[in-house]
PDB file of N, CA and C in Angstrom:
ATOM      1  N   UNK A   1      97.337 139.225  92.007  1.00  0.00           N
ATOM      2  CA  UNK A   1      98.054 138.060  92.467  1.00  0.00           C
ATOM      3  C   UNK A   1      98.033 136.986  91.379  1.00  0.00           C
ATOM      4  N   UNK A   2      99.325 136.443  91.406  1.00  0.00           N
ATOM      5  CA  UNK A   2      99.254 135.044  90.094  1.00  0.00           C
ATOM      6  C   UNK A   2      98.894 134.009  90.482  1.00  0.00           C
ATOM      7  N   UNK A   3      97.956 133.364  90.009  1.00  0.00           N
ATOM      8  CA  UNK A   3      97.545 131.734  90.853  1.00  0.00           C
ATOM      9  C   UNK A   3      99.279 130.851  90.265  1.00  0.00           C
ATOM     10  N   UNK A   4      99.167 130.307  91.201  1.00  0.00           N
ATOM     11  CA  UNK A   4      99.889 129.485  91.765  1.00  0.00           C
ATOM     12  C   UNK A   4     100.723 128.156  90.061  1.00  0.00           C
ATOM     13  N   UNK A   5     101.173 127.484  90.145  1.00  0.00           N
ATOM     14  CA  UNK A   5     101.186 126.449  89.234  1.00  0.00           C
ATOM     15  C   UNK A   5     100.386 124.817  89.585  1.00  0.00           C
ATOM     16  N   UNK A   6      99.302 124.771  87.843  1.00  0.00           N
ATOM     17  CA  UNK A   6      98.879 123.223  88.078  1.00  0.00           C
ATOM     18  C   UNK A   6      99.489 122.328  87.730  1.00  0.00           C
ATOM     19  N   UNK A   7      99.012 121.332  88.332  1.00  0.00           N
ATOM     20  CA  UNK A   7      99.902 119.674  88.210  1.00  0.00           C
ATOM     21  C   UNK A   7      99.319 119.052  87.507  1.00  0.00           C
ATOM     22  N   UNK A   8      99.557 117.680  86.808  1.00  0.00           N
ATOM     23  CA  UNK A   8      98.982 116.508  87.149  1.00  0.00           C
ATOM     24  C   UNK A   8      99.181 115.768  88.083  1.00  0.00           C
ATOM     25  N   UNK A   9      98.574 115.036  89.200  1.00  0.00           N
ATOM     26  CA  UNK A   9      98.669 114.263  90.325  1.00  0.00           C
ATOM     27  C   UNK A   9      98.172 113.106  90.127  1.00  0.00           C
ATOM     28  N   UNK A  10      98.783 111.743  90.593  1.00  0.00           N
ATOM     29  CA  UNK A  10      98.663 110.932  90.121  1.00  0.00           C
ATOM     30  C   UNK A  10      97.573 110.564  90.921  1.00  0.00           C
ATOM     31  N   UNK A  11      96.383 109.223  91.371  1.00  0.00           N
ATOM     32  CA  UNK A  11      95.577 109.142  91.923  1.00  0.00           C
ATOM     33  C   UNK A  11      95.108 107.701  91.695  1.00  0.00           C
ATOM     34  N   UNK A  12      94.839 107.027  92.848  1.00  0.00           N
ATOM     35  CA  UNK A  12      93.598 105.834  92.504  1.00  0.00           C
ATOM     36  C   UNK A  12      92.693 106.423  92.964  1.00  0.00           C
ATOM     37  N   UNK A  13      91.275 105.235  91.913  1.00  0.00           N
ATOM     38  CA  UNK A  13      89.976 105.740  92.212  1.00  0.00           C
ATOM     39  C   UNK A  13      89.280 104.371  92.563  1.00  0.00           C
ATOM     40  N   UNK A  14      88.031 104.197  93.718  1.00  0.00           N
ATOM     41  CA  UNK A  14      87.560 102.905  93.649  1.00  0.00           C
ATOM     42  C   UNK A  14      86.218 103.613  94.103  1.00  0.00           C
ATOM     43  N   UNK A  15      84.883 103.134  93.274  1.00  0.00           N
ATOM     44  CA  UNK A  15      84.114 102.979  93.934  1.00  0.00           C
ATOM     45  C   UNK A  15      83.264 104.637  93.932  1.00  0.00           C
ATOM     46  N   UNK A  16      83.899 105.677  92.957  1.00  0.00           N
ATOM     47  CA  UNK A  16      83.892 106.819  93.815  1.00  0.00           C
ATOM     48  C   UNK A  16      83.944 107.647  94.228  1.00  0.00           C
ATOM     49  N   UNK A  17      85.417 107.605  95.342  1.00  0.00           N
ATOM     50  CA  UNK A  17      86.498 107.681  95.911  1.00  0.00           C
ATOM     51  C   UNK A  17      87.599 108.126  94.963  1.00  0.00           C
ATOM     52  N   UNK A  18      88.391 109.137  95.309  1.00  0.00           N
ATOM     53  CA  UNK A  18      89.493 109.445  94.838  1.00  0.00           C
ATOM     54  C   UNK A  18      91.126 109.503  95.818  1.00  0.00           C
ATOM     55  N   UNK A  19      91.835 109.242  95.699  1.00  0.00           N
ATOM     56  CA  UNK A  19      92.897 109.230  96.832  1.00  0.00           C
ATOM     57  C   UNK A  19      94.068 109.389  96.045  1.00  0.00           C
ATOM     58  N   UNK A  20      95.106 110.503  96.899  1.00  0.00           N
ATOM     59  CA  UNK A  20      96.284 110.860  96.129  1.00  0.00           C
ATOM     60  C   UNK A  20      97.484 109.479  96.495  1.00  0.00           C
ATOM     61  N   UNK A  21      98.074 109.401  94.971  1.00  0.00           N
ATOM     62  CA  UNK A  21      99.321 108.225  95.459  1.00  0.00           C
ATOM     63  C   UNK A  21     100.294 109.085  96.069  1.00  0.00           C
ATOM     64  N   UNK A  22     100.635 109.027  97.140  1.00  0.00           N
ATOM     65  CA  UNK A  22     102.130 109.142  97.988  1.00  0.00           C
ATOM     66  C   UNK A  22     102.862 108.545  98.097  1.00  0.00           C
ATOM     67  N   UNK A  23     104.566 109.164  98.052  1.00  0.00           N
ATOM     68  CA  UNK A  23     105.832 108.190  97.760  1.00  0.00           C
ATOM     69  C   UNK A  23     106.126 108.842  99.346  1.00  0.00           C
ATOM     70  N   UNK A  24     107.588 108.122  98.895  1.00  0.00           N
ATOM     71  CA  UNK A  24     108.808 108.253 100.536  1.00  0.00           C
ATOM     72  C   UNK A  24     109.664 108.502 100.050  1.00  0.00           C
ATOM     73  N   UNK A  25     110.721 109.292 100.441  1.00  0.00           N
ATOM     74  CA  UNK A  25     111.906 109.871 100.344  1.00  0.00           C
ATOM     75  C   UNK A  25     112.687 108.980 100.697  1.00  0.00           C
ATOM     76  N   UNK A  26     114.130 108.782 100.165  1.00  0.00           N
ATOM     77  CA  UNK A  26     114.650 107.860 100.843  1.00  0.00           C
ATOM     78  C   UNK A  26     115.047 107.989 102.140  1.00  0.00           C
ATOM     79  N   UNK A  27     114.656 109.133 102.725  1.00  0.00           N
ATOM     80  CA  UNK A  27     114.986 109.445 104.430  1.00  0.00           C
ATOM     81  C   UNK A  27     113.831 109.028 105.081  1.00  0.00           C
ATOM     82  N   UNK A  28     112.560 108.346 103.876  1.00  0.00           N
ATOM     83  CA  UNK A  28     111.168 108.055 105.002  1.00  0.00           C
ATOM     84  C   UNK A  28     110.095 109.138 104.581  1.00  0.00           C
ATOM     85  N   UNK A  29     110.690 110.417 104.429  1.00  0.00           N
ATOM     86  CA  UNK A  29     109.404 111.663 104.478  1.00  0.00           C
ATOM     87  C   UNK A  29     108.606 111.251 103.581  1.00  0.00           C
ATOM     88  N   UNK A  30     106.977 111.670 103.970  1.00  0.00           N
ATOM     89  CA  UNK A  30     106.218 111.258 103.053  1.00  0.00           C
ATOM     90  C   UNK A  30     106.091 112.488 102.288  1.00  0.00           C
ATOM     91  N   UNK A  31     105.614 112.114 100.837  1.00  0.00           N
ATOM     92  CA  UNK A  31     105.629 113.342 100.066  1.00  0.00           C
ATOM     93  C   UNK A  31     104.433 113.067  98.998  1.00  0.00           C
ATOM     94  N   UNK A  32     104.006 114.582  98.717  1.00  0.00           N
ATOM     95  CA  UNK A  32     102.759 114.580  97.862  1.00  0.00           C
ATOM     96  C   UNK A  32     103.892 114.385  96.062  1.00  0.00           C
ATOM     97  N   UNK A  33     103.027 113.731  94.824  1.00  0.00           N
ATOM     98  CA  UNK A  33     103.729 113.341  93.679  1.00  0.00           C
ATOM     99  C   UNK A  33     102.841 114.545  92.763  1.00  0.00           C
ATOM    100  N   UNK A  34     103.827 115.269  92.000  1.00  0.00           N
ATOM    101  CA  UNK A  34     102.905 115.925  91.146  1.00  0.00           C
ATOM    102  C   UNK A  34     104.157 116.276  89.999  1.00  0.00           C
ATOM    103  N   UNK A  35     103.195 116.086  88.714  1.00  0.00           N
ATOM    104  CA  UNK A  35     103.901 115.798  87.197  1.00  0.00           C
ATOM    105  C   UNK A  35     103.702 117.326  86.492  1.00  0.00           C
ATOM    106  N   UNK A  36     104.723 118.067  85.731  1.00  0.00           N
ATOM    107  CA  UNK A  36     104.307 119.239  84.837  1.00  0.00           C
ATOM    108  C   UNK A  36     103.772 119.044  83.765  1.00  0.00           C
ATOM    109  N   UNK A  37     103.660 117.255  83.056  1.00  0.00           N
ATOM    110  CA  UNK A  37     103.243 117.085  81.948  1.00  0.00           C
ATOM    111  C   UNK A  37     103.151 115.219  82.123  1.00  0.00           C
ATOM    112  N   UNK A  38     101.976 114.750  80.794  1.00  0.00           N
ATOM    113  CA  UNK A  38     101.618 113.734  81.376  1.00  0.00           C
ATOM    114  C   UNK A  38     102.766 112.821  80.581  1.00  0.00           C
ATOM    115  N   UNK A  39     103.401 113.457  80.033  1.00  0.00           N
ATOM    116  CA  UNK A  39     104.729 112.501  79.764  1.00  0.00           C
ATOM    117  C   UNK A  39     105.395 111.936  80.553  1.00  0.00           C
ATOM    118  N   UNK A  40     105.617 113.133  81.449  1.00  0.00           N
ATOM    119  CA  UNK A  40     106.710 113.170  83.062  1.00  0.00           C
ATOM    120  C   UNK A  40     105.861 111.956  83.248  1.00  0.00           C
ATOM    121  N   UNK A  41     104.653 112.193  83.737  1.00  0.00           N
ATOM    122  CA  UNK A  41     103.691 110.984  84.556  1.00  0.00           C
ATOM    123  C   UNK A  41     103.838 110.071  84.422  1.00  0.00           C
ATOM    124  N   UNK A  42     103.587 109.465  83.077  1.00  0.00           N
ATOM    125  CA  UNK A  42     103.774 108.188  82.483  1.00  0.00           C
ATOM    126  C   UNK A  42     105.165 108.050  82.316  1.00  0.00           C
ATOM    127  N   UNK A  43     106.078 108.368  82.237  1.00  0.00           N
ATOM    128  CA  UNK A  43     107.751 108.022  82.087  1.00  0.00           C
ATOM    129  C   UNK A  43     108.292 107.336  84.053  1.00  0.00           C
ATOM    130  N   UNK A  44     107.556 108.056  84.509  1.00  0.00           N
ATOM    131  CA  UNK A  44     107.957 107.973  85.825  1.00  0.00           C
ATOM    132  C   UNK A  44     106.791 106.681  86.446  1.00  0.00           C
ATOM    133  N   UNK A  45     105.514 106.860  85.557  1.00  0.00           N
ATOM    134  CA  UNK A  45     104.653 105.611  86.941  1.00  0.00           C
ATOM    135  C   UNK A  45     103.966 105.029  86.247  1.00  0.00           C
ATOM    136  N   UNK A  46     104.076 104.533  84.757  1.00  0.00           N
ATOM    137  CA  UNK A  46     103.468 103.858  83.734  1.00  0.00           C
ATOM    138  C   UNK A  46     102.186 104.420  83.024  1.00  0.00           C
ATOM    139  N   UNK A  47     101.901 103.752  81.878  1.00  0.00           N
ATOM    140  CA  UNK A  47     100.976 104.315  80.901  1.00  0.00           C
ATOM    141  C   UNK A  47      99.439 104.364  81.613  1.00  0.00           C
ATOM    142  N   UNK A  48      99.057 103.377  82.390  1.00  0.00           N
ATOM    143  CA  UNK A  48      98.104 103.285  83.025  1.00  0.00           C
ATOM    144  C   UNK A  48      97.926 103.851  84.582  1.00  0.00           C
ATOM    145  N   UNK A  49      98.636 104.684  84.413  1.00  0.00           N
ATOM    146  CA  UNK A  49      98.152 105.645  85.968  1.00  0.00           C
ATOM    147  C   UNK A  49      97.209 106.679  85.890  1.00  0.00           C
ATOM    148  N   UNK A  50      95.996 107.091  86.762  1.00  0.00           N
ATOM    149  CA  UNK A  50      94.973 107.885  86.432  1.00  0.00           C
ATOM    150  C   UNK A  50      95.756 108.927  87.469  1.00  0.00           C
ATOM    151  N   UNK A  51      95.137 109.996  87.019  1.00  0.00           N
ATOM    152  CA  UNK A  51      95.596 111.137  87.494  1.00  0.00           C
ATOM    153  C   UNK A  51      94.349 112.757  87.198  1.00  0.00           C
ATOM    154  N   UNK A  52      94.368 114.002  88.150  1.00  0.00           N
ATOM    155  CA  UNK A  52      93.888 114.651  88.029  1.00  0.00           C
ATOM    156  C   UNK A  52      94.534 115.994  87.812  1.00  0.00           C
ATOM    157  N   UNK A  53      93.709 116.774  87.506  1.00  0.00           N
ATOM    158  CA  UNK A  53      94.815 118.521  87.242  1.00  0.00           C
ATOM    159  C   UNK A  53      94.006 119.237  88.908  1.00  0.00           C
ATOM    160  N   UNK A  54      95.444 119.573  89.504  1.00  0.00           N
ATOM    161  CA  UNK A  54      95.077 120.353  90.492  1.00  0.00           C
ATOM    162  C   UNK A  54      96.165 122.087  90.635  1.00  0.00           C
ATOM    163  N   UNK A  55      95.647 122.625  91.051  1.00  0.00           N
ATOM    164  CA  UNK A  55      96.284 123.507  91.422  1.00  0.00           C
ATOM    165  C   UNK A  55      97.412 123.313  92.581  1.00  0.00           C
ATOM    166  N   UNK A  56      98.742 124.213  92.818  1.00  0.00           N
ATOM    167  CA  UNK A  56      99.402 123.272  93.523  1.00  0.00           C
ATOM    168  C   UNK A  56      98.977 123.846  95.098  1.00  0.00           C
ATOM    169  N   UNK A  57      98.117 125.284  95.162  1.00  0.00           N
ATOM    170  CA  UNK A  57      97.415 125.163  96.982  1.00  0.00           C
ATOM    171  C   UNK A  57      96.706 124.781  96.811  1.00  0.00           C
ATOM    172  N   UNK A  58      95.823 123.806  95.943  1.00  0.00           N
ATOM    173  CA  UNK A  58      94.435 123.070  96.546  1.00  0.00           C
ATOM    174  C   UNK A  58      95.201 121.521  96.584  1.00  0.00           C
ATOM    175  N   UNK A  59      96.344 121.188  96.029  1.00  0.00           N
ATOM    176  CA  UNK A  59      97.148 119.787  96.394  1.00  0.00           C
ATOM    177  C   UNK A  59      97.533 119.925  97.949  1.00  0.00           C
ATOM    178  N   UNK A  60      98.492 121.168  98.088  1.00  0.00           N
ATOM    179  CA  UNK A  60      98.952 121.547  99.609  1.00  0.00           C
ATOM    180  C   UNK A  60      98.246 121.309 100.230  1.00  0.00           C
ATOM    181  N   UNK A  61      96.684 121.986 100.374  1.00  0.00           N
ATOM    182  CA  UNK A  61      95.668 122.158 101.172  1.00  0.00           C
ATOM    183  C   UNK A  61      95.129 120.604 101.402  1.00  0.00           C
ATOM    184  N   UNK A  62      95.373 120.257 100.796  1.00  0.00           N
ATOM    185  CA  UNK A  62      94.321 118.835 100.865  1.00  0.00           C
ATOM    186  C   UNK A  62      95.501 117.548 101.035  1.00  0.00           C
ATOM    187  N   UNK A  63      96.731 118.089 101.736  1.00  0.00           N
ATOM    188  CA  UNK A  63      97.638 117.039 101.510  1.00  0.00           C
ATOM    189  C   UNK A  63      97.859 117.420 103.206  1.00  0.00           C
ATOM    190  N   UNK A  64      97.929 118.385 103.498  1.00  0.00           N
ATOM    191  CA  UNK A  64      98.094 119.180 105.073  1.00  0.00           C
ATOM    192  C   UNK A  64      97.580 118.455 105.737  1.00  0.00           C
ATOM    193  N   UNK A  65      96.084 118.437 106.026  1.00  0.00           N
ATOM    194  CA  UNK A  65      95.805 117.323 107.431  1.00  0.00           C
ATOM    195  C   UNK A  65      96.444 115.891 107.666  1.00  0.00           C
ATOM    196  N   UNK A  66      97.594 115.292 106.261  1.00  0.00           N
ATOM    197  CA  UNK A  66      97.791 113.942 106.053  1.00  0.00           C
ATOM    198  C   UNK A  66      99.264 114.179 107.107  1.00  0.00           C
ATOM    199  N   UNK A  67      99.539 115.042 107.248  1.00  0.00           N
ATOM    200  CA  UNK A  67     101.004 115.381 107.629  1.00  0.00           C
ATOM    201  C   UNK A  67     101.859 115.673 106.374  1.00  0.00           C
ATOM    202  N   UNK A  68     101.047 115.691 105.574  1.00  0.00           N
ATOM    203  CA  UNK A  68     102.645 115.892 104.196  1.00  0.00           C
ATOM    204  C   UNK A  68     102.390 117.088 103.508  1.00  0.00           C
ATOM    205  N   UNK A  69     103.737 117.480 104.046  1.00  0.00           N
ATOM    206  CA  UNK A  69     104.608 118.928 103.589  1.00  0.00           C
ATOM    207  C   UNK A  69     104.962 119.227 102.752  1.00  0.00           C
ATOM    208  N   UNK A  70     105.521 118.043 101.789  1.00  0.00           N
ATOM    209  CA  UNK A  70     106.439 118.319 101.042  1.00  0.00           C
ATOM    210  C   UNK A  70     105.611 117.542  99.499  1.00  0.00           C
ATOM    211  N   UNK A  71     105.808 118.353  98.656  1.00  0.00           N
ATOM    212  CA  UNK A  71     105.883 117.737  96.874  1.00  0.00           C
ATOM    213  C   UNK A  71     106.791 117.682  96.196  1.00  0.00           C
ATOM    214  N   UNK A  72     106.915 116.622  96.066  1.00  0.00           N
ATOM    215  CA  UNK A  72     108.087 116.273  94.904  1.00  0.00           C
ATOM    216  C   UNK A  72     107.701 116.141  93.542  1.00  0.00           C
ATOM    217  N   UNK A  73     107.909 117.001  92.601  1.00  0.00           N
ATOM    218  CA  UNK A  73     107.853 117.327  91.266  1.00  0.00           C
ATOM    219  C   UNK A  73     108.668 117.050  90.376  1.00  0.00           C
ATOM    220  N   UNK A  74     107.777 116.461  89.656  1.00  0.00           N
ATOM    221  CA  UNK A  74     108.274 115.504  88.248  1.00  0.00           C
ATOM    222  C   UNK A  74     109.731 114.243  88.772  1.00  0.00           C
ATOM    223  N   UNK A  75     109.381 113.440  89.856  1.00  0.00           N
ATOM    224  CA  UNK A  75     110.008 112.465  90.485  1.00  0.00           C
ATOM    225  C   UNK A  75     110.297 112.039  88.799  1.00  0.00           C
ATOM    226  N   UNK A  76     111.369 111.257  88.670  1.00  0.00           N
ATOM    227  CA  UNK A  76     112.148 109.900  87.788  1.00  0.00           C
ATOM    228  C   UNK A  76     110.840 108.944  87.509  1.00  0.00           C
ATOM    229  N   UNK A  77     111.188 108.462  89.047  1.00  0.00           N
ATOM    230  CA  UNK A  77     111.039 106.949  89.225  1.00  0.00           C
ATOM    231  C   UNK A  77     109.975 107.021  90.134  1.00  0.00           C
ATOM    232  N   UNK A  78     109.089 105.869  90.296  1.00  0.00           N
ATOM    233  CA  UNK A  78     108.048 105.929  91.594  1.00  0.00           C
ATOM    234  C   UNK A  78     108.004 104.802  91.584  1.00  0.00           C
ATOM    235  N   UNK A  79     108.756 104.127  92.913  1.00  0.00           N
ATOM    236  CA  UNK A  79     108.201 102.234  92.725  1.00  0.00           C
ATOM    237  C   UNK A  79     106.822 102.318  93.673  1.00  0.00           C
ATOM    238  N   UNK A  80     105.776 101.091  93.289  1.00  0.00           N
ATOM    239  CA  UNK A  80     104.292 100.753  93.717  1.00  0.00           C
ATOM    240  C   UNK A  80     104.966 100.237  94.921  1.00  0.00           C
ATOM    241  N   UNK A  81     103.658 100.517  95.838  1.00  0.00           N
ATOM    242  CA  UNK A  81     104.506  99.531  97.349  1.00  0.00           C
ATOM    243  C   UNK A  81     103.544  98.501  96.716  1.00  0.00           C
ATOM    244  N   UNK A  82     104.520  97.384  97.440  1.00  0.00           N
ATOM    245  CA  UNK A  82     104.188  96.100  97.229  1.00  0.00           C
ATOM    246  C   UNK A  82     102.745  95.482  97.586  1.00  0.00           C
ATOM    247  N   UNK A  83     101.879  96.224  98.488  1.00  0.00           N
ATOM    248  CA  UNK A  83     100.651  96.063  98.374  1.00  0.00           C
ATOM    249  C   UNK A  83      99.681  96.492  97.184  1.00  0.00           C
ATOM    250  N   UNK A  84     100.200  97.555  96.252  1.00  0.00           N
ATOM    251  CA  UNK A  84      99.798  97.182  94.847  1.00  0.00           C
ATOM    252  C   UNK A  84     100.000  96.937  94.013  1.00  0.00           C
ATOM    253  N   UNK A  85     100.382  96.051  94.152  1.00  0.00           N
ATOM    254  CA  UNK A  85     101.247  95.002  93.498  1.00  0.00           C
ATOM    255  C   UNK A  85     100.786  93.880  92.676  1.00  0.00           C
ATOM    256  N   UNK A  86     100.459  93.261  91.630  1.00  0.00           N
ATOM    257  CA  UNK A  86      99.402  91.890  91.650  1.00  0.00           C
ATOM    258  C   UNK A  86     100.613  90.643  92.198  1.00  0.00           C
ATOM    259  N   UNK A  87      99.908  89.554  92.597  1.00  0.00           N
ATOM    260  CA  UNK A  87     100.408  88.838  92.699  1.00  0.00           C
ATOM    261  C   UNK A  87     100.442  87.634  91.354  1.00  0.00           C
ATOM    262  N   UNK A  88     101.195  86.547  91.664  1.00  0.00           N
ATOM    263  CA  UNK A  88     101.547  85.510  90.412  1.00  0.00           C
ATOM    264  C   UNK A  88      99.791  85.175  89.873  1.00  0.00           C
ATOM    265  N   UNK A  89      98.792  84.971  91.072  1.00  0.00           N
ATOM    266  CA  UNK A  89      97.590  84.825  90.295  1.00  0.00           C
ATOM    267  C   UNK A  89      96.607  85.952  89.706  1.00  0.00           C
ATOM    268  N   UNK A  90      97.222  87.039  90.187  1.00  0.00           N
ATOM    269  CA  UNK A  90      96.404  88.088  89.408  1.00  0.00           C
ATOM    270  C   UNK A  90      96.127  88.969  90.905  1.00  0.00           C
ATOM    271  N   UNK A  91      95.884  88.745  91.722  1.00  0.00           N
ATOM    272  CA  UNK A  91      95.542  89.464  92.985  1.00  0.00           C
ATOM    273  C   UNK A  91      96.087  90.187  93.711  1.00  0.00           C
ATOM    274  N   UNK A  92      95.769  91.155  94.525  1.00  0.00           N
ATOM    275  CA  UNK A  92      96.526  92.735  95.445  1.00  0.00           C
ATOM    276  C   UNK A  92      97.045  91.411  96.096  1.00  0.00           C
ATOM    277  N   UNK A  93      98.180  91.797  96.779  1.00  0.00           N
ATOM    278  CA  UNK A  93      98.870  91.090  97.884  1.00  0.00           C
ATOM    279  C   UNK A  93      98.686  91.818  99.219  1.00  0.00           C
ATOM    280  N   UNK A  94      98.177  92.500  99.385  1.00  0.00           N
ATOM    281  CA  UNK A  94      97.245  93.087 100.648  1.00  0.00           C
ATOM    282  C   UNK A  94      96.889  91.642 101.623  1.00  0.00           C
ATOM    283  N   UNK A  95      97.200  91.897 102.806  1.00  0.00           N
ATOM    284  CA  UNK A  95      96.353  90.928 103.981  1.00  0.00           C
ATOM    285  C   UNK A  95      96.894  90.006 103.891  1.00  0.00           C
ATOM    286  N   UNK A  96      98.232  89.630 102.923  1.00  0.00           N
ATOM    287  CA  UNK A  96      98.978  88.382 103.207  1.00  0.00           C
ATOM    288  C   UNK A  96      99.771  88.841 104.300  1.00  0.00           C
TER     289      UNK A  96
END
């Protein structure tokens, strides 16, 4: 059997903690983000995005209990939701 194809996946880390970034389709669906190269990555979600190499059933697997089905590979564009966002003084805009 052939293993599967790896990604890079993009990711914040705090504390830790690791957590996959998820986008939306423009129909809403949530979707897992995964890059074939860290060019793609950075062309699509800036120079400073951390990211990990996963296989793409241990992404599936670990994206399944979230409800999300679907990966979208080597996306364009990825806009930040506006909660990570800084604000004019430097700060998350979270909890406003």
């Amino acid at each position: 059997m052939r293993p599967g194809p790896r990604w890079l996946v993009p990711v914040n880390s705090s504390d830790g903690a690791v957590t996959f970034v998820l986008g939306h389709r423009p129909d809403g669906i949530r979707v897992g983000l995964a890059f074939t190269s860290a060019t793609a990555l950075r062309d699509a979600m800036g120079p400073c995005q951390e990211s990990i190499e996963i296989a793409d059933g241990g992404l599936r697997a670990m994206l399944a209990p979230l409800g999300v089905t679907v990966v979208q590979v080597d996306p364009i564009l990825v806009a930040r939701s506006p909660r990570a966002l800084p604000t004019a003084a430097g700060g998350p805009t979270a909890g406003r």
